[in-house]
Protein backbone atom coordinates (compact mmCIF):
# COMPACT_ATOMS: atom_id res chain seq x y z
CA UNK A 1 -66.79 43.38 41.79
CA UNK A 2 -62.98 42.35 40.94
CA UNK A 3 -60.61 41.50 44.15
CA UNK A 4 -57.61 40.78 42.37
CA UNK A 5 -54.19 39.69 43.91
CA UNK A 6 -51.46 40.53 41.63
CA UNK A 7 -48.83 38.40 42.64
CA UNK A 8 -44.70 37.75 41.27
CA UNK A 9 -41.16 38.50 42.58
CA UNK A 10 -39.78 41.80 43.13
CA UNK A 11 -39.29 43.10 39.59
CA UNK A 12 -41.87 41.03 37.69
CA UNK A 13 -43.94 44.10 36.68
CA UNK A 14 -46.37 44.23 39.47
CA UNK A 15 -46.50 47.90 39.50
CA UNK A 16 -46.57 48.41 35.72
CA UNK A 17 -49.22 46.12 35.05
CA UNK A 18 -51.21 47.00 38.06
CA UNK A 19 -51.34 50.68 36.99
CA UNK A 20 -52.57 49.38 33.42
CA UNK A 21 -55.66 46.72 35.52
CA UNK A 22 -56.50 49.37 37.57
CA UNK A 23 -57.41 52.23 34.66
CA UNK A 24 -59.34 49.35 32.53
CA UNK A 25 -60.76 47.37 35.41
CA UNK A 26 -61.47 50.87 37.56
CA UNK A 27 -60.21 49.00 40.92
CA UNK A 28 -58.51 50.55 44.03
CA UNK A 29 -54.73 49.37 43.84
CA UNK A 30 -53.47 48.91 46.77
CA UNK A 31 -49.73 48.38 46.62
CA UNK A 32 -48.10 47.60 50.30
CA UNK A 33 -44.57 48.94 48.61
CA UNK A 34 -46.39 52.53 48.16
CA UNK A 35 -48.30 52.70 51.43
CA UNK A 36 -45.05 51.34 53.50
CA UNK A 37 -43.09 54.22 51.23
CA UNK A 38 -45.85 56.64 52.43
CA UNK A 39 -44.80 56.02 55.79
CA UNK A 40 -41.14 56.17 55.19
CA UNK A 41 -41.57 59.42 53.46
CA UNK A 42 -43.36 61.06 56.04
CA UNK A 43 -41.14 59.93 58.30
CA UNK A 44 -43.39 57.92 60.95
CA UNK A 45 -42.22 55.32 63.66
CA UNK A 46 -43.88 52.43 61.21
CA UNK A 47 -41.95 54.15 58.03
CA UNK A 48 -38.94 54.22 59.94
CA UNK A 49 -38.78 50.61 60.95
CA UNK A 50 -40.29 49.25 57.86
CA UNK A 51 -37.38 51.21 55.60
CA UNK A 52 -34.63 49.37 58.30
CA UNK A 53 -36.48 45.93 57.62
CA UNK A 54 -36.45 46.92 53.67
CA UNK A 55 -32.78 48.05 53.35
CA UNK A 56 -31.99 44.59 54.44
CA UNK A 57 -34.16 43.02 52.35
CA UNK A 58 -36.62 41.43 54.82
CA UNK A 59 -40.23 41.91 54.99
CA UNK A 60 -42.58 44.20 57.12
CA UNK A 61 -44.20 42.84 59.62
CA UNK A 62 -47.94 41.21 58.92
CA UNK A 63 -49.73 42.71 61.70
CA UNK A 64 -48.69 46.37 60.07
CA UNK A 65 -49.35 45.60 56.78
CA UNK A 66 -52.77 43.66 57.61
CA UNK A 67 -54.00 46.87 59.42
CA UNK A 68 -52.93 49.46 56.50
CA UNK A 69 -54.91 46.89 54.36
CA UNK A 70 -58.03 46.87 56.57
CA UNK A 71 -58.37 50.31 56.78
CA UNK A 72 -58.04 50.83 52.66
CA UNK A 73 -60.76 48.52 52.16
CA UNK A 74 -62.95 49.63 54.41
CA UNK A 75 -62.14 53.30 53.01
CA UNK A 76 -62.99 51.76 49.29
CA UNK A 77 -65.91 49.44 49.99
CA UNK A 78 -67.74 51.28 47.53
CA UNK A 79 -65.73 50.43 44.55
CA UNK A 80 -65.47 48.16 41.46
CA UNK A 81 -62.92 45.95 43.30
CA UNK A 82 -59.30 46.17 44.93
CA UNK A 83 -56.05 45.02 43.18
CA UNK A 84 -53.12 43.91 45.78
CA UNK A 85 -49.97 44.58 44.66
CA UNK A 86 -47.12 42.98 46.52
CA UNK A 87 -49.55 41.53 49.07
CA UNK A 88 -50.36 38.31 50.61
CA UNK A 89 -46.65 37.51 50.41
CA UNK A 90 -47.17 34.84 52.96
CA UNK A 91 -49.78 32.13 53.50
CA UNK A 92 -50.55 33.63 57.21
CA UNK A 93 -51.27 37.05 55.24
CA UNK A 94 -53.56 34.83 52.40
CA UNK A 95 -55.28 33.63 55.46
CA UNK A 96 -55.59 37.21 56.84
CA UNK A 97 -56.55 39.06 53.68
CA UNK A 98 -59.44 36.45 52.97
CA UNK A 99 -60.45 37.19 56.90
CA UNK A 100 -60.67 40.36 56.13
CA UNK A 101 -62.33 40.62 53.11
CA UNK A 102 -64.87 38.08 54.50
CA UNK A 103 -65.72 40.69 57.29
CA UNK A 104 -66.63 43.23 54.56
CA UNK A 105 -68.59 40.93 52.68
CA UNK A 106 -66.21 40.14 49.85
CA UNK A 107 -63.82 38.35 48.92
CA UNK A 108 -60.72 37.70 46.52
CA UNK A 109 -61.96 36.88 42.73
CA UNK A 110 -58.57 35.21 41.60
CA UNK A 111 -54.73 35.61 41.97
CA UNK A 112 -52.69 36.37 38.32
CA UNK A 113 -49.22 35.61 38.83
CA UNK A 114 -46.33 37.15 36.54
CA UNK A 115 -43.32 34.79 36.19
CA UNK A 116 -40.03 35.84 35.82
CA UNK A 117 -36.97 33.98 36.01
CA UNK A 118 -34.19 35.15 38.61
CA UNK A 119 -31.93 36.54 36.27
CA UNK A 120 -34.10 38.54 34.50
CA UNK A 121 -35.47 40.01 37.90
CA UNK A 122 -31.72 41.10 38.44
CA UNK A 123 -31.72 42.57 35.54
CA UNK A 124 -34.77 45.06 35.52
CA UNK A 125 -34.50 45.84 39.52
CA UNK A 126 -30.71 47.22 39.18
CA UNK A 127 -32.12 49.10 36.15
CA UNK A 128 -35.06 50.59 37.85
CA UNK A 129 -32.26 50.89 40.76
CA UNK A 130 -30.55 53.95 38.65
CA UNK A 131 -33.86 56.37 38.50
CA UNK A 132 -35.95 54.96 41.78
CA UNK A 133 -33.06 56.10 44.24
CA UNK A 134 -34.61 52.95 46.71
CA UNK A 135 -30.80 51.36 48.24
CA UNK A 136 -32.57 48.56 47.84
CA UNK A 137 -32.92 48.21 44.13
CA UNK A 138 -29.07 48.74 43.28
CA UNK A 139 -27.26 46.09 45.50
CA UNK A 140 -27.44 42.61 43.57
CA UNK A 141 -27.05 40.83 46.56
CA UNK A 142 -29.89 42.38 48.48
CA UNK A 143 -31.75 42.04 44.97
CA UNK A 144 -30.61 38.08 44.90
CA UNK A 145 -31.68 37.94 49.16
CA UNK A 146 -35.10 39.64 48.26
CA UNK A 147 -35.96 37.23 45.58
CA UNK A 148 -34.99 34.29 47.74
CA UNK A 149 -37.22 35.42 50.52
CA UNK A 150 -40.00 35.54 47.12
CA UNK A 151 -39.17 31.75 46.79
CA UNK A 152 -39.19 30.53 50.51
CA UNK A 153 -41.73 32.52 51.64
CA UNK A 154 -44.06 34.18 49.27
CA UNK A 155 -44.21 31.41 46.64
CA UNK A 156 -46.43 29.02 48.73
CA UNK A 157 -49.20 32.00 48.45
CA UNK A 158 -49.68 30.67 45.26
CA UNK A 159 -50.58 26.96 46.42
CA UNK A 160 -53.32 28.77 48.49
CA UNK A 161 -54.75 30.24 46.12
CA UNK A 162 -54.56 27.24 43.53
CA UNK A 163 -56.79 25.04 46.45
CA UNK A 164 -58.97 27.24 45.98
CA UNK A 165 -59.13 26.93 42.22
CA UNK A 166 -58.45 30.62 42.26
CA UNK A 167 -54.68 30.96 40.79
CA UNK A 168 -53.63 31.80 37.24
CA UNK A 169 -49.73 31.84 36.18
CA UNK A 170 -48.81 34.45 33.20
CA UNK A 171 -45.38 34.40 31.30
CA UNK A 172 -43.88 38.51 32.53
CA UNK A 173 -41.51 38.46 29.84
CA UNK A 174 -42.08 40.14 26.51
CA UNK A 175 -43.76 43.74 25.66
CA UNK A 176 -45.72 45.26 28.25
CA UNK A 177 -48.82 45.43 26.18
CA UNK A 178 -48.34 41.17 25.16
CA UNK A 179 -48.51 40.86 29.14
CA UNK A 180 -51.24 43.16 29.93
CA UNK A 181 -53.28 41.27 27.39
CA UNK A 182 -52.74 37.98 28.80
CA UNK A 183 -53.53 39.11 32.17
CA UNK A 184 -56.95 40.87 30.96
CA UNK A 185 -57.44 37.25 29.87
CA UNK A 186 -57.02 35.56 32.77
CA UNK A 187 -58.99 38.58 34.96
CA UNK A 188 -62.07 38.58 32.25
CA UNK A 189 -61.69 34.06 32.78
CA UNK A 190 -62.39 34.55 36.63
């Protein structure tokens, strides 16, 4: 079994990468960004708060995302293995997720980080901005605020992982296929 934690700034290529691990590795993805989007789209109390806290470019809070994550992996014990996308993005989540995953008798194989410098980022988010219709990809200074939230408060994530001998840091610049073999790489290494 593969518990993978995907991890990079908004716009790293998470979600293309992810899609690519999950069809060769056969994992669950779960992807806070599409289960929060579930519950904006539907319309819910939680999917209603979580799309004001988005527009500004803040985070949801962890007690809400924790519990949409318990219930997927209880849901998908039976699996090959989970990949988080977009989640721990704080060390109190890190310290959650392995909680949780201790209470169902597994646990996280590795993190594989994607870096991206800041421009860049800009770049591809205001580009996905004109086709995903999300406010929140075509404002450069909610873009800029997002990634800055990345630095002060997801970044560390990746210092929890490293003590734990668990973290792996991939260049996300180039083709898509010269980073998905890189990060099959670093997965197979775990």
């Amino acid at each position: 079994m593969i518990n993978l934690v995907l991890f990079g700034p908004p716009g790293a290529g998470k979600g293309t990468q992810s899609d690519m691990i999950k069809e060769k590795y056969n994992l669950v993805h779960l992807s806070t960004g599409d289960l929060l989007r579930g519950e904006i789209k539907a319309g819910t109390p939680l999917g209603i708060k979580a799309k004001e806290l988005m527009d500004q470019g803040q985070l949801v809070p962890d007690e809400v995302v924790i519990g949409m994550i318990d219930s997927k992996i209880k849901a998908n014990k039976e699996g090959n293995g989970f990949i988080f996308d977009g989640f721990p993005r704080t060390v109190a989540q890190a310290e959650a997720l392995d909680g949780l995953m201790s209470e169902n008798d597994i646990a996280i194989s590795g993190m594989v980080a994607l870096d991206v410098d800041e421009e860049e980022l800009t770049k591809r988010i205001l580009k996905r901005g004109e086709t995903s219709g999300r406010t929140d990809d075509q404002n450069e200074d909610l873009i800029r605020n997002r990634v800055k939230e990345y630095n002060t408060k997801t970044a560390p994530v990746a210092n929890f992982y490293e003590a734990q001998g668990k973290y792996k840091a991939i260049g996300g610049v180039g083709s898509i296929e010269e980073i998905f073999t890189n990060l099959c790489a670093a997965i197979d290494s775990l």
